[in-house]
PDB file of N, CA and C in Angstrom:
ATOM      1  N   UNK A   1     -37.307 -16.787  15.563  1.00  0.00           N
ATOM      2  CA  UNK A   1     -38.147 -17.934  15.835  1.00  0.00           C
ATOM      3  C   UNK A   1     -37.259 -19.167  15.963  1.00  0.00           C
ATOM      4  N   UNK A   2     -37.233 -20.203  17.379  1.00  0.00           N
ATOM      5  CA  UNK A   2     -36.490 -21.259  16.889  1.00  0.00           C
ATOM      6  C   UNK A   2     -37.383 -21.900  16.387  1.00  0.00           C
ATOM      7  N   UNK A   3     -36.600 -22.971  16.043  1.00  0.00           N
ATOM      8  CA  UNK A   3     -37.309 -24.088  14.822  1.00  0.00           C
ATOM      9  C   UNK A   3     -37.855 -25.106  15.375  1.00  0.00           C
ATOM     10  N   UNK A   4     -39.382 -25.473  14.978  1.00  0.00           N
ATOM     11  CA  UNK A   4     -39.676 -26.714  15.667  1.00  0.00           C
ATOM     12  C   UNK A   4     -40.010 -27.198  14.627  1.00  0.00           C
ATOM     13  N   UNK A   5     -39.452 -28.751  13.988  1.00  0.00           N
ATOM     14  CA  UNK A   5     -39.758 -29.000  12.974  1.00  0.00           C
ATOM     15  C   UNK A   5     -40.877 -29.936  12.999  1.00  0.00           C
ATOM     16  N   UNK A   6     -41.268 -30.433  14.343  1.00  0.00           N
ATOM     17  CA  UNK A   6     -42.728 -31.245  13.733  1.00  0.00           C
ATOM     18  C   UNK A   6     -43.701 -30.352  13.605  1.00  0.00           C
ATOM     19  N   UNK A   7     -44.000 -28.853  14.019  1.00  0.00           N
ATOM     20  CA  UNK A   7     -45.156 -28.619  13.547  1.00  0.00           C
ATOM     21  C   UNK A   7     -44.997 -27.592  12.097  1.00  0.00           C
ATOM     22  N   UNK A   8     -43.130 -27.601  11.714  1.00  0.00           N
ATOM     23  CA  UNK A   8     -43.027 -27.338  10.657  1.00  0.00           C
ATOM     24  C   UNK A   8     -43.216 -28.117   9.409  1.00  0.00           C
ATOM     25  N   UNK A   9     -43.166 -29.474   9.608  1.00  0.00           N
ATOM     26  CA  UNK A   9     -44.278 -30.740   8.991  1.00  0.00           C
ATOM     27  C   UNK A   9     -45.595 -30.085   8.406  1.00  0.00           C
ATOM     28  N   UNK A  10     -46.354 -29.871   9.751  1.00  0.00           N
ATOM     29  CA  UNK A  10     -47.365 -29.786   9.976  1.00  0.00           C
ATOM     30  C   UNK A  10     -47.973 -28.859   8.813  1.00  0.00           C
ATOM     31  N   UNK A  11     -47.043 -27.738   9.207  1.00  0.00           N
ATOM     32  CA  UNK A  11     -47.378 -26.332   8.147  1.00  0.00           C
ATOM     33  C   UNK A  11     -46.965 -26.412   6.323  1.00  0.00           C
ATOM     34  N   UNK A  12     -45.996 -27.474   6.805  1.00  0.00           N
ATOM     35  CA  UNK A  12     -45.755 -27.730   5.101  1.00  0.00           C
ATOM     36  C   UNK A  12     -46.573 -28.594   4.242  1.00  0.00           C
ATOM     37  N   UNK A  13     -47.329 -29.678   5.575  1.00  0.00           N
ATOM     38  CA  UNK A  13     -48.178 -30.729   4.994  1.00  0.00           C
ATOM     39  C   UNK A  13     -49.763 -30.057   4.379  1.00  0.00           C
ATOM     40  N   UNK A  14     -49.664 -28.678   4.990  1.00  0.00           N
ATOM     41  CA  UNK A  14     -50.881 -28.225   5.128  1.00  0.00           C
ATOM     42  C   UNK A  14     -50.853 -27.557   3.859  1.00  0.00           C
ATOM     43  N   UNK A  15     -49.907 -26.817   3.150  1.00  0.00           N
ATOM     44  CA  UNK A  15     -49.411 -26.306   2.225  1.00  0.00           C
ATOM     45  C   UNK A  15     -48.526 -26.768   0.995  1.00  0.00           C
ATOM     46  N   UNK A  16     -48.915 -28.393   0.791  1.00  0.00           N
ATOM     47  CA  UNK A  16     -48.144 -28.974   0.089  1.00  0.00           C
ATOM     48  C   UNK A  16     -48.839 -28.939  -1.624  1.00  0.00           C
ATOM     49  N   UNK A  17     -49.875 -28.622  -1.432  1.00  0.00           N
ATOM     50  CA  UNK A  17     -50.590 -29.053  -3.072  1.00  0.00           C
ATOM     51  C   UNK A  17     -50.883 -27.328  -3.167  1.00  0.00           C
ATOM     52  N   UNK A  18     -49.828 -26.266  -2.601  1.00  0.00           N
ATOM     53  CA  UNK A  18     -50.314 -25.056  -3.097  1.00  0.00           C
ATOM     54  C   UNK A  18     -49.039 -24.675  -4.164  1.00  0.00           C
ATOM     55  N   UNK A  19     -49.168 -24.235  -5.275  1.00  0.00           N
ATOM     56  CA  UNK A  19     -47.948 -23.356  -6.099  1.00  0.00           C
ATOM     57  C   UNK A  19     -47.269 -22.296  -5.470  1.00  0.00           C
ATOM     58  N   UNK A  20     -45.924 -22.010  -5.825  1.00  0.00           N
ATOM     59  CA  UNK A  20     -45.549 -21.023  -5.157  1.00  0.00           C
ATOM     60  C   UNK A  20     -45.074 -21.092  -3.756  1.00  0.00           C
ATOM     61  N   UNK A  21     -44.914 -22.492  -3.671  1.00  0.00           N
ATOM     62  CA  UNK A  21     -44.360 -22.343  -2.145  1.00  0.00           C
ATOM     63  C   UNK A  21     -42.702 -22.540  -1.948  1.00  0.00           C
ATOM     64  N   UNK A  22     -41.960 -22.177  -1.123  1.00  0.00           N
ATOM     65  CA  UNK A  22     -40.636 -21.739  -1.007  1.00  0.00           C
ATOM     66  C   UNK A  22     -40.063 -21.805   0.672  1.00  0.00           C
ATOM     67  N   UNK A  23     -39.321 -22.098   1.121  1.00  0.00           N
ATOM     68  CA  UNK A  23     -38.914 -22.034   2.438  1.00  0.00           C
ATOM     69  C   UNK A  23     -37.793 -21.548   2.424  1.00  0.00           C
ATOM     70  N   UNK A  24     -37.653 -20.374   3.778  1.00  0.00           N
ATOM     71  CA  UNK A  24     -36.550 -19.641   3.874  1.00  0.00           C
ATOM     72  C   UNK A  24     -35.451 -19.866   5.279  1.00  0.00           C
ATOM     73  N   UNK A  25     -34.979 -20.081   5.920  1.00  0.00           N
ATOM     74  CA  UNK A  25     -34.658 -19.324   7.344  1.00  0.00           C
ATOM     75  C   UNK A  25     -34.555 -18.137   7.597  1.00  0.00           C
ATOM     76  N   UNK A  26     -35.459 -18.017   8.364  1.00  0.00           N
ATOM     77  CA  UNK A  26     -35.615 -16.553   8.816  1.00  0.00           C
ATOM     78  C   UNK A  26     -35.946 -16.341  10.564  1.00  0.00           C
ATOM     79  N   UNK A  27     -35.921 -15.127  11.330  1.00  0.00           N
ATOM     80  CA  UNK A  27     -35.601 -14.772  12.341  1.00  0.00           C
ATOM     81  C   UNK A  27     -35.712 -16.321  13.473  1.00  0.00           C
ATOM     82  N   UNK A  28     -34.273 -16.957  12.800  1.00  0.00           N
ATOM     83  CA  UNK A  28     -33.976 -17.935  13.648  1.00  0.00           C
ATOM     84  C   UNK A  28     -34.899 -19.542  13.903  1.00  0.00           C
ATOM     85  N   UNK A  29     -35.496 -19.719  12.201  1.00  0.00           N
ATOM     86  CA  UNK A  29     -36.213 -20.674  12.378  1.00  0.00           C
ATOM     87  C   UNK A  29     -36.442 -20.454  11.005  1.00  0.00           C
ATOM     88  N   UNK A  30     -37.441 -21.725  10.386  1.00  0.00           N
ATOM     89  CA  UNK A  30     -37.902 -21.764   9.000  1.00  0.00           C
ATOM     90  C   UNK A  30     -39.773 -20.937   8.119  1.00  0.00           C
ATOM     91  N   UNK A  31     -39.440 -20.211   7.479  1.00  0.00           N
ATOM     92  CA  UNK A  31     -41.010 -19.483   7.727  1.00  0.00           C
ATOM     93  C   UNK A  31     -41.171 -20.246   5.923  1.00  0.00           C
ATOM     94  N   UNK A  32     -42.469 -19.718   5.439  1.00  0.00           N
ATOM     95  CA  UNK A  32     -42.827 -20.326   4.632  1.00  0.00           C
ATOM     96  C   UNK A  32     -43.283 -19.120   3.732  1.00  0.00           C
ATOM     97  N   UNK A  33     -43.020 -19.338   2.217  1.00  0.00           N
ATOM     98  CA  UNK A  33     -43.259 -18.002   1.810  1.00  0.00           C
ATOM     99  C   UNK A  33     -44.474 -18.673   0.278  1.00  0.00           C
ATOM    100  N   UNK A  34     -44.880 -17.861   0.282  1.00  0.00           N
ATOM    101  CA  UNK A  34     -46.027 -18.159  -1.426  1.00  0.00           C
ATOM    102  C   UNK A  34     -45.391 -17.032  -2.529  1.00  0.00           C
ATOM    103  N   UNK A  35     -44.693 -17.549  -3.682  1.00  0.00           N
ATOM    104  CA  UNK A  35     -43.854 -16.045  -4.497  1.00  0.00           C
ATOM    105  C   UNK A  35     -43.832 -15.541  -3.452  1.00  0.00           C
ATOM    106  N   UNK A  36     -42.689 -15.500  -3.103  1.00  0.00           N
ATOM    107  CA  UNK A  36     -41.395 -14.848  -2.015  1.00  0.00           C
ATOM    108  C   UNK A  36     -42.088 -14.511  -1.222  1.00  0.00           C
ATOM    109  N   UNK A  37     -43.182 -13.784  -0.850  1.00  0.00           N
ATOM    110  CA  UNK A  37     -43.797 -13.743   0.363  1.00  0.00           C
ATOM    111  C   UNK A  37     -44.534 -14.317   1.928  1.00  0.00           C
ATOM    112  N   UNK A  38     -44.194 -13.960   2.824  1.00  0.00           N
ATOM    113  CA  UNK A  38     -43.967 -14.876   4.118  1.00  0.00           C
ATOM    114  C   UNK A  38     -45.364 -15.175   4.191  1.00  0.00           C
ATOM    115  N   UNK A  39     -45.812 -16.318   4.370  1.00  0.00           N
ATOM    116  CA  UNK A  39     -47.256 -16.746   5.320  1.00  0.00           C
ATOM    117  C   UNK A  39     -47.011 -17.144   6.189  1.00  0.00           C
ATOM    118  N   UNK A  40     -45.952 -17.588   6.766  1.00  0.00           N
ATOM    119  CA  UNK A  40     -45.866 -17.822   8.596  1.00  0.00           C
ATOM    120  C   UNK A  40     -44.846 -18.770   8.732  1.00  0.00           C
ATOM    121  N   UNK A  41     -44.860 -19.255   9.995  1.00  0.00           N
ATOM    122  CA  UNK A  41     -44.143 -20.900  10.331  1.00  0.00           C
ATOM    123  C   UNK A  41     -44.663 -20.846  11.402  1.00  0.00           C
ATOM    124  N   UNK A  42     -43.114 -22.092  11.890  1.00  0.00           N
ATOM    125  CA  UNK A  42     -43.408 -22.657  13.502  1.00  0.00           C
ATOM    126  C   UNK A  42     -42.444 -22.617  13.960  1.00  0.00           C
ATOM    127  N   UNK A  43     -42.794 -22.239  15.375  1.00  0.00           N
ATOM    128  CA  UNK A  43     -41.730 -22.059  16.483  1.00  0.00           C
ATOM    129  C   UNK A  43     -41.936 -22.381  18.128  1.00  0.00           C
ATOM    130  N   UNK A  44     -40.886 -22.330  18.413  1.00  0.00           N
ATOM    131  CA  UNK A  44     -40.706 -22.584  19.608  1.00  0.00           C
ATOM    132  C   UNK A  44     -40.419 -21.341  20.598  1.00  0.00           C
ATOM    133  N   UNK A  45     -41.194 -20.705  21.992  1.00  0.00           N
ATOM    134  CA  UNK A  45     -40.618 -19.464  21.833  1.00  0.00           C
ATOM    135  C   UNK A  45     -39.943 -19.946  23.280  1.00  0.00           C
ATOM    136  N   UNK A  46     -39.408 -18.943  24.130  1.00  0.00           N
ATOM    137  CA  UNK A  46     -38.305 -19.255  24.719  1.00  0.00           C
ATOM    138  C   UNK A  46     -38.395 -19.501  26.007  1.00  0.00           C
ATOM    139  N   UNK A  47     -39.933 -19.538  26.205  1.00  0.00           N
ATOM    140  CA  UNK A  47     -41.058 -20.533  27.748  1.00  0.00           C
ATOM    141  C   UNK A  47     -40.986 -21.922  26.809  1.00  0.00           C
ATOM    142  N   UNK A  48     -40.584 -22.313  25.994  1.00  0.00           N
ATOM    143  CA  UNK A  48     -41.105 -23.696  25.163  1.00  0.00           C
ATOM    144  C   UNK A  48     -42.359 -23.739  24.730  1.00  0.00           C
ATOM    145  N   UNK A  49     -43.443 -22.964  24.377  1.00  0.00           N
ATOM    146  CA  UNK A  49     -44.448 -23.122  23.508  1.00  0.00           C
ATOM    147  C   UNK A  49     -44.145 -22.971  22.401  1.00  0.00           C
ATOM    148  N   UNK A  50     -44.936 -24.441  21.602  1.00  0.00           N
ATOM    149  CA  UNK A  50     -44.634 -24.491  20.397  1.00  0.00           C
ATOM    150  C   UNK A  50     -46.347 -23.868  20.135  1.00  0.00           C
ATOM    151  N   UNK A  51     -45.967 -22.737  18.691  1.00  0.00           N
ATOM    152  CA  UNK A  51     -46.346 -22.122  18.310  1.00  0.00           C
ATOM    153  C   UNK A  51     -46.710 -22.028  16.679  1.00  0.00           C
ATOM    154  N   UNK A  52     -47.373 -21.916  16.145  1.00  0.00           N
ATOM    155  CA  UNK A  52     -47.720 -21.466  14.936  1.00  0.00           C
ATOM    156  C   UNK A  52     -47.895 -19.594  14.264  1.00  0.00           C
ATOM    157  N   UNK A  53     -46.840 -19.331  13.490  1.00  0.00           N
ATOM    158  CA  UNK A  53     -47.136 -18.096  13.124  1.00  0.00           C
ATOM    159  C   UNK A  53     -47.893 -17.899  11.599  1.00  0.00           C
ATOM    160  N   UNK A  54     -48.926 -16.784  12.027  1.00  0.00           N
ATOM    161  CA  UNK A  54     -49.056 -16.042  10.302  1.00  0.00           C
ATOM    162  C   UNK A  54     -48.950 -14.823  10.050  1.00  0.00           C
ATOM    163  N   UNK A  55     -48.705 -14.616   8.528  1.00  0.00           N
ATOM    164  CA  UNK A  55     -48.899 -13.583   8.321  1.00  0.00           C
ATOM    165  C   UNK A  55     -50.235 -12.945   7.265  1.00  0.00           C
ATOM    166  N   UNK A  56     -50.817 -12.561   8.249  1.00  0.00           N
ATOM    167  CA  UNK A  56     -52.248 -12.043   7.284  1.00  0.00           C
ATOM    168  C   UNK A  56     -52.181 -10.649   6.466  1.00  0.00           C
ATOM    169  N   UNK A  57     -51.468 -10.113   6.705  1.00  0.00           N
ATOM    170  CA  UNK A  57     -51.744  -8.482   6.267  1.00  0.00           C
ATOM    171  C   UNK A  57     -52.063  -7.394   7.329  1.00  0.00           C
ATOM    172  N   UNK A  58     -51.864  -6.098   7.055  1.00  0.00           N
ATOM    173  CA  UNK A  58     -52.288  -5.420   7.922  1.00  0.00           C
ATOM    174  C   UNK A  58     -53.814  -4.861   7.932  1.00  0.00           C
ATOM    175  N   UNK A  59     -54.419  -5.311   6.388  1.00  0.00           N
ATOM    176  CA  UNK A  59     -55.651  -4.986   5.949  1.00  0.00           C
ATOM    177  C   UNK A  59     -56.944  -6.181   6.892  1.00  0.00           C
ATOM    178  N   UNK A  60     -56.194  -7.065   7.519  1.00  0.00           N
ATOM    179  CA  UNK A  60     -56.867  -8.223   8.283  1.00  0.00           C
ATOM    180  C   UNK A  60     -56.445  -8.237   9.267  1.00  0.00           C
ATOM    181  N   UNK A  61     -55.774  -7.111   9.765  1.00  0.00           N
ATOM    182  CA  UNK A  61     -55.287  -7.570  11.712  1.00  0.00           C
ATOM    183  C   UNK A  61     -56.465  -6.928  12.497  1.00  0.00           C
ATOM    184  N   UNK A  62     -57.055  -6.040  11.752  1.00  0.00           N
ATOM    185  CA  UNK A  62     -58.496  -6.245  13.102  1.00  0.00           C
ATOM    186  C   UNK A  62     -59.225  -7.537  13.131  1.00  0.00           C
ATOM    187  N   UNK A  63     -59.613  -7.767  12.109  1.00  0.00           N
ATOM    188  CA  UNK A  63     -60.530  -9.263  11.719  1.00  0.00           C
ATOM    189  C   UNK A  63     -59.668 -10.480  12.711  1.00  0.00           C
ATOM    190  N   UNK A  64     -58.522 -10.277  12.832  1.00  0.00           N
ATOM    191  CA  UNK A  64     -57.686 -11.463  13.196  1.00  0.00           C
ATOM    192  C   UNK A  64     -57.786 -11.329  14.867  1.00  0.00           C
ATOM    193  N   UNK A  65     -57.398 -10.506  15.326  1.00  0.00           N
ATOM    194  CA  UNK A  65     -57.215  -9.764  16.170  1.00  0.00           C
ATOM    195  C   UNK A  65     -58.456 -10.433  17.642  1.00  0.00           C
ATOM    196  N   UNK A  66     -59.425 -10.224  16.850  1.00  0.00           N
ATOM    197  CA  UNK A  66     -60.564 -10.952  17.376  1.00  0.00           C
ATOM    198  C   UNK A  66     -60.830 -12.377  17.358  1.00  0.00           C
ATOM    199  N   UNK A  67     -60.372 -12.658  17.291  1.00  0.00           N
ATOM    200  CA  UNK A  67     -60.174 -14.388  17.318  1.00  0.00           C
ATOM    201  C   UNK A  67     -59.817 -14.670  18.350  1.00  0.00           C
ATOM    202  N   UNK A  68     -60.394 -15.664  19.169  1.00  0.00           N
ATOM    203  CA  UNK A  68     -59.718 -15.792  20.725  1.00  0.00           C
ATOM    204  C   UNK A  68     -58.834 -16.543  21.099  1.00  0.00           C
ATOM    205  N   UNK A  69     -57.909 -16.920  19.882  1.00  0.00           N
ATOM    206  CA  UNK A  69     -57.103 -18.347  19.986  1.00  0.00           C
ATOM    207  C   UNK A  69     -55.438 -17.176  18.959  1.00  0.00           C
ATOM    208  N   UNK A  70     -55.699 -15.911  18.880  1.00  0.00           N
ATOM    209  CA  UNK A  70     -55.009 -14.979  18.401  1.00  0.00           C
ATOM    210  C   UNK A  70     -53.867 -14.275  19.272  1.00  0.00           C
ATOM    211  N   UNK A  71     -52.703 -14.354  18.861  1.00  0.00           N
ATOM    212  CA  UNK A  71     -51.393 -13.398  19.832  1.00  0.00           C
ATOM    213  C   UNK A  71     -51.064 -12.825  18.874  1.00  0.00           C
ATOM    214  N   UNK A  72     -50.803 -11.356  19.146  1.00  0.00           N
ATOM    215  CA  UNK A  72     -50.157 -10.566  17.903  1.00  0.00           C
ATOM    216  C   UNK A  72     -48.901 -10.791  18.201  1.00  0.00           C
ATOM    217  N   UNK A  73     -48.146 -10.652  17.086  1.00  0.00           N
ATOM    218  CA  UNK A  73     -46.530 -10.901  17.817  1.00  0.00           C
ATOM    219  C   UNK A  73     -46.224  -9.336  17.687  1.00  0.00           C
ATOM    220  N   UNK A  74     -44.963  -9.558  19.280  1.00  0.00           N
ATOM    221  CA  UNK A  74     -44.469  -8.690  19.495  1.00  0.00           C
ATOM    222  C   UNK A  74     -43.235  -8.349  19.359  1.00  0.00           C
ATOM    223  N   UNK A  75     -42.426  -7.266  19.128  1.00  0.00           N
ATOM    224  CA  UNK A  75     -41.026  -7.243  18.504  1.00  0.00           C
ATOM    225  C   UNK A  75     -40.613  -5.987  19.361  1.00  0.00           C
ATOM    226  N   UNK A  76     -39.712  -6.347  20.017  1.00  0.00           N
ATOM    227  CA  UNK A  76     -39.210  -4.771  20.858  1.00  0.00           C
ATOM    228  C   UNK A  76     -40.416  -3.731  21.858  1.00  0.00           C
ATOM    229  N   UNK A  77     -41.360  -4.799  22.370  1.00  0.00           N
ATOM    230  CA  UNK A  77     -42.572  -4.103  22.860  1.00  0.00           C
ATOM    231  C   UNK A  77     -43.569  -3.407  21.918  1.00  0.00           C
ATOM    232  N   UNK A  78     -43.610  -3.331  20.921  1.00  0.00           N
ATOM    233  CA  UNK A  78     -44.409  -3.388  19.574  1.00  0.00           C
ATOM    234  C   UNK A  78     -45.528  -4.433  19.082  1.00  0.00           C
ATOM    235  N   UNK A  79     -45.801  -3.991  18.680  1.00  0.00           N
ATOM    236  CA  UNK A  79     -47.158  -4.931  17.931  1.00  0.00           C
ATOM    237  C   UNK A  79     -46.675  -5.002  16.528  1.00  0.00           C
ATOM    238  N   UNK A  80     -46.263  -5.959  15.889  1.00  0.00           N
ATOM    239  CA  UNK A  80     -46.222  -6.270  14.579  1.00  0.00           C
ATOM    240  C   UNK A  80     -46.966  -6.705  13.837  1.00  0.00           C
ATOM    241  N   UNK A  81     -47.913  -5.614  13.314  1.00  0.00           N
ATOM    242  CA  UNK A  81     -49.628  -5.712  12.500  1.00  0.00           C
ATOM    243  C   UNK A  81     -49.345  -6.879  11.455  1.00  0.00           C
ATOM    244  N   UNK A  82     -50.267  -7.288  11.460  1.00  0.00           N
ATOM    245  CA  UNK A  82     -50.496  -8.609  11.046  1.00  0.00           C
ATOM    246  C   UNK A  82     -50.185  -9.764  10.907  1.00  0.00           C
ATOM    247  N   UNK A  83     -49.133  -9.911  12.015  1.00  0.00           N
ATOM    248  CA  UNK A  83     -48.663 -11.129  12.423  1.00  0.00           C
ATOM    249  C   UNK A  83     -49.031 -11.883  13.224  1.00  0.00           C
ATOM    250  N   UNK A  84     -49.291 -13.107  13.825  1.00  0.00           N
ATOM    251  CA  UNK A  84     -50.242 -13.538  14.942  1.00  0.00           C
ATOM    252  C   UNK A  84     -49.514 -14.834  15.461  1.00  0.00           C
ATOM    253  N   UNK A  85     -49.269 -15.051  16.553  1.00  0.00           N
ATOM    254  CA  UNK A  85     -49.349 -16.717  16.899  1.00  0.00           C
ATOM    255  C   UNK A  85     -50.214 -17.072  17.399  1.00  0.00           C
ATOM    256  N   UNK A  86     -50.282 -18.548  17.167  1.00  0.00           N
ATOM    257  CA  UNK A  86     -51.669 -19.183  17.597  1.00  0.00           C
ATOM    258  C   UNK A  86     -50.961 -20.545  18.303  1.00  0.00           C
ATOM    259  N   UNK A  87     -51.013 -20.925  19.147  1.00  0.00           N
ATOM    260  CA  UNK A  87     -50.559 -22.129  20.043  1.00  0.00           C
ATOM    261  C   UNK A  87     -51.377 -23.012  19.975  1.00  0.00           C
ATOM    262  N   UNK A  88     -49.886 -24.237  18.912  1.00  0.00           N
ATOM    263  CA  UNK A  88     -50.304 -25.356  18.573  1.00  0.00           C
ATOM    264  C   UNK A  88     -51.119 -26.061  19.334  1.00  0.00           C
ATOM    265  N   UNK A  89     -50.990 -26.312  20.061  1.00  0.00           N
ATOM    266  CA  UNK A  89     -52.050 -26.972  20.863  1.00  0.00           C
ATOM    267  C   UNK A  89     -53.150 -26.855  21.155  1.00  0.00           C
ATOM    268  N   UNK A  90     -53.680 -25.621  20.712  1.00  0.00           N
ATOM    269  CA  UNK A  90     -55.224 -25.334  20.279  1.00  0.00           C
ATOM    270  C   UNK A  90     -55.226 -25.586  18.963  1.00  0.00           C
ATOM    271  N   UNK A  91     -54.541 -25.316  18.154  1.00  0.00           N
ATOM    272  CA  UNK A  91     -54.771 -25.116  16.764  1.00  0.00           C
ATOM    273  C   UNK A  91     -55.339 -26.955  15.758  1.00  0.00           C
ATOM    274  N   UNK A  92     -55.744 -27.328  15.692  1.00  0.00           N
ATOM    275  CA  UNK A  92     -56.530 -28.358  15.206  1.00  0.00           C
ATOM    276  C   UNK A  92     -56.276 -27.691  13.660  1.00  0.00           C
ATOM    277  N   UNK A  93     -56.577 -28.930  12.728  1.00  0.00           N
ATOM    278  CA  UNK A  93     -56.514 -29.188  11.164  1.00  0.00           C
ATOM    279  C   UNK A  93     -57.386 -27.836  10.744  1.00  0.00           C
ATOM    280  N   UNK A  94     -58.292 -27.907  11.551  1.00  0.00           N
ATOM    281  CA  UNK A  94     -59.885 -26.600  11.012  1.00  0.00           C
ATOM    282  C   UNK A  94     -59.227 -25.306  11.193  1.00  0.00           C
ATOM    283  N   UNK A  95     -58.231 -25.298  12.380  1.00  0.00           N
ATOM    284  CA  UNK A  95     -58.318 -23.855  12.391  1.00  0.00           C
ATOM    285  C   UNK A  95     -57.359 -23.515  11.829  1.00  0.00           C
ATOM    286  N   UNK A  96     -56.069 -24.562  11.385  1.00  0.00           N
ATOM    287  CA  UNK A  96     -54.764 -24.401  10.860  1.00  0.00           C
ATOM    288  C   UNK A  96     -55.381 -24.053   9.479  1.00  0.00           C
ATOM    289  N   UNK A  97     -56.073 -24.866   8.706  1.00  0.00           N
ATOM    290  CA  UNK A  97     -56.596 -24.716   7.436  1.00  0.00           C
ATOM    291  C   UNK A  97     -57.128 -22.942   7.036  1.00  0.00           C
ATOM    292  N   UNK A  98     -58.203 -22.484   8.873  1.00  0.00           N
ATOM    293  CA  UNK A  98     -58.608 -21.404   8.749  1.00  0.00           C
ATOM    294  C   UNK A  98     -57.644 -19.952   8.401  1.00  0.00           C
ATOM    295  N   UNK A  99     -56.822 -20.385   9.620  1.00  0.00           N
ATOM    296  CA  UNK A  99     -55.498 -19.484   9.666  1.00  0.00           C
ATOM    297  C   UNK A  99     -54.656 -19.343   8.339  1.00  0.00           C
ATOM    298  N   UNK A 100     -54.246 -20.029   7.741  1.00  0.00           N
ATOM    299  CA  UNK A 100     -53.553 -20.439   6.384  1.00  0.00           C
ATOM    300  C   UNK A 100     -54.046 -19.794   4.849  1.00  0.00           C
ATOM    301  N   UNK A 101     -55.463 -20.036   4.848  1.00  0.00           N
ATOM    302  CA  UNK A 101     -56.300 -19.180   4.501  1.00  0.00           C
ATOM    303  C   UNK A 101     -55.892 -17.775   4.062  1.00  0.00           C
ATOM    304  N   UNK A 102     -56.396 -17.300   5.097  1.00  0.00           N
ATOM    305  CA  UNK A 102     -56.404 -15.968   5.127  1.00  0.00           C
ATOM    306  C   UNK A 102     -54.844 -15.475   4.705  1.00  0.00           C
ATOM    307  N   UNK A 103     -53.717 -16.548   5.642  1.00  0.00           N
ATOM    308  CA  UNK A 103     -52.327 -15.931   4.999  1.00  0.00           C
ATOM    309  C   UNK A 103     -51.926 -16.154   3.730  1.00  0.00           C
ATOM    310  N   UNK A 104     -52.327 -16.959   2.746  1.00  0.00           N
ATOM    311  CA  UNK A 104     -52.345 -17.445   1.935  1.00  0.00           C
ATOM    312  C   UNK A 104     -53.330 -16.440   0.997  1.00  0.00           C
ATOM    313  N   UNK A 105     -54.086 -16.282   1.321  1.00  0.00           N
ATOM    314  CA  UNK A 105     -55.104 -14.780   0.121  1.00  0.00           C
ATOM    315  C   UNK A 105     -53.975 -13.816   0.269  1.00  0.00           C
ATOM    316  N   UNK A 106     -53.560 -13.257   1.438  1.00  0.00           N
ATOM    317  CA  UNK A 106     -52.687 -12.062   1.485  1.00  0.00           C
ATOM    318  C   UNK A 106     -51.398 -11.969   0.630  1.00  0.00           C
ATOM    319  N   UNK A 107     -50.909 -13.247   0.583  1.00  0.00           N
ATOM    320  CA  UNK A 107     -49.618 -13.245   0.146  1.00  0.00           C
ATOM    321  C   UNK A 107     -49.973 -13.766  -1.608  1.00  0.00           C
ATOM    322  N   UNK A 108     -50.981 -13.749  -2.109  1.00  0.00           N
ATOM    323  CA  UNK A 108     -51.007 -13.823  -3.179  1.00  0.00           C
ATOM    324  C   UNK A 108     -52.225 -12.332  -3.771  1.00  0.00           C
ATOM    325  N   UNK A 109     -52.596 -11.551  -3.126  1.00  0.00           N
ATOM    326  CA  UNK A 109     -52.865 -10.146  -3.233  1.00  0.00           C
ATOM    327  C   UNK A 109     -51.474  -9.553  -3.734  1.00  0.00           C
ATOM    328  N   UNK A 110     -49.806 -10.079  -3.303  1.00  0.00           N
ATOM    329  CA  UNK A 110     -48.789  -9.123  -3.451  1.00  0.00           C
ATOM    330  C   UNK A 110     -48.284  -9.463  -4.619  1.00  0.00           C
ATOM    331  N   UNK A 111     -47.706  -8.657  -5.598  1.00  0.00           N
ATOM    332  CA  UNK A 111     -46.976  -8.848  -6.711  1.00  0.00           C
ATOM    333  C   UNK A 111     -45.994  -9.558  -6.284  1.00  0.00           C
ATOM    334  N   UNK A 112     -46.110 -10.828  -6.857  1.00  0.00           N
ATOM    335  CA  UNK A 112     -44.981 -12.028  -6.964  1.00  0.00           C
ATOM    336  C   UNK A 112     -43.631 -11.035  -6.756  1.00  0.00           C
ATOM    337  N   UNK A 113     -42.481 -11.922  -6.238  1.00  0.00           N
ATOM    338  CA  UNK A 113     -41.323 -11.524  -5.528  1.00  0.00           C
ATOM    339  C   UNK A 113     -40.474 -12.607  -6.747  1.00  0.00           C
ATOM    340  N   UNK A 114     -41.129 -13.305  -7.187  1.00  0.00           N
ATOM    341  CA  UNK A 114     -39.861 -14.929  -7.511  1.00  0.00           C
ATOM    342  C   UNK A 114     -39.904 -14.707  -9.002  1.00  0.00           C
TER     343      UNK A 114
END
């Protein structure tokens, strides 16, 4: 992921009054983790859309999946279950909050990492 740091602002501002939060670099950009576990970031991909990633679980990638503002990410022509981008520029406070959510239940379902 490269790094776009204003809507990595964005994602940290959104996630600032939660416990457990931690920032890593990871696949080439900054992701955001709750006890060590990833809930997403932001990126830039390599058309220049800046992007928002999460990570929901694989127990929520159908639920997600269906969302019409939903990209699964892809890795080597693969589908990487429960990962999603959503392009900032749709994504508004409501749905960032919505999205966050859900990554945010998942990553505190997992036995703490920290």
């Amino acid at each position: 992921m490269a790094y776009d740091e204003e809507l990595a602002n964005k994602f940290r501002q959104a996630i600032c009054n939660e416990d457990g939060i931690s920032e890593k670099r990871m696949m080439g950009g900054v992701c955001f983790l709750k006890n060590g576990h990833m809930i997403g970031g932001a990126d830039r991909s390599k058309d220049g859309q800046s992007r928002f990633m999460f990570r929901v679980g694989k127990d929520r990638h159908v639920a997600a999946s269906k969302r019409p503002e939903a990209q699964p990410m892809m890795q080597g022509g693969r589908i990487m279950t429960g990962l999603f981008f959503v392009d900032a520029k749709t994504c508004d406070d409501a749905m960032l909050e919505e999205w966050l959510t859900v990554a945010l239940e998942h990553a505190s379902s997992l036995p703490s990492k920290t």
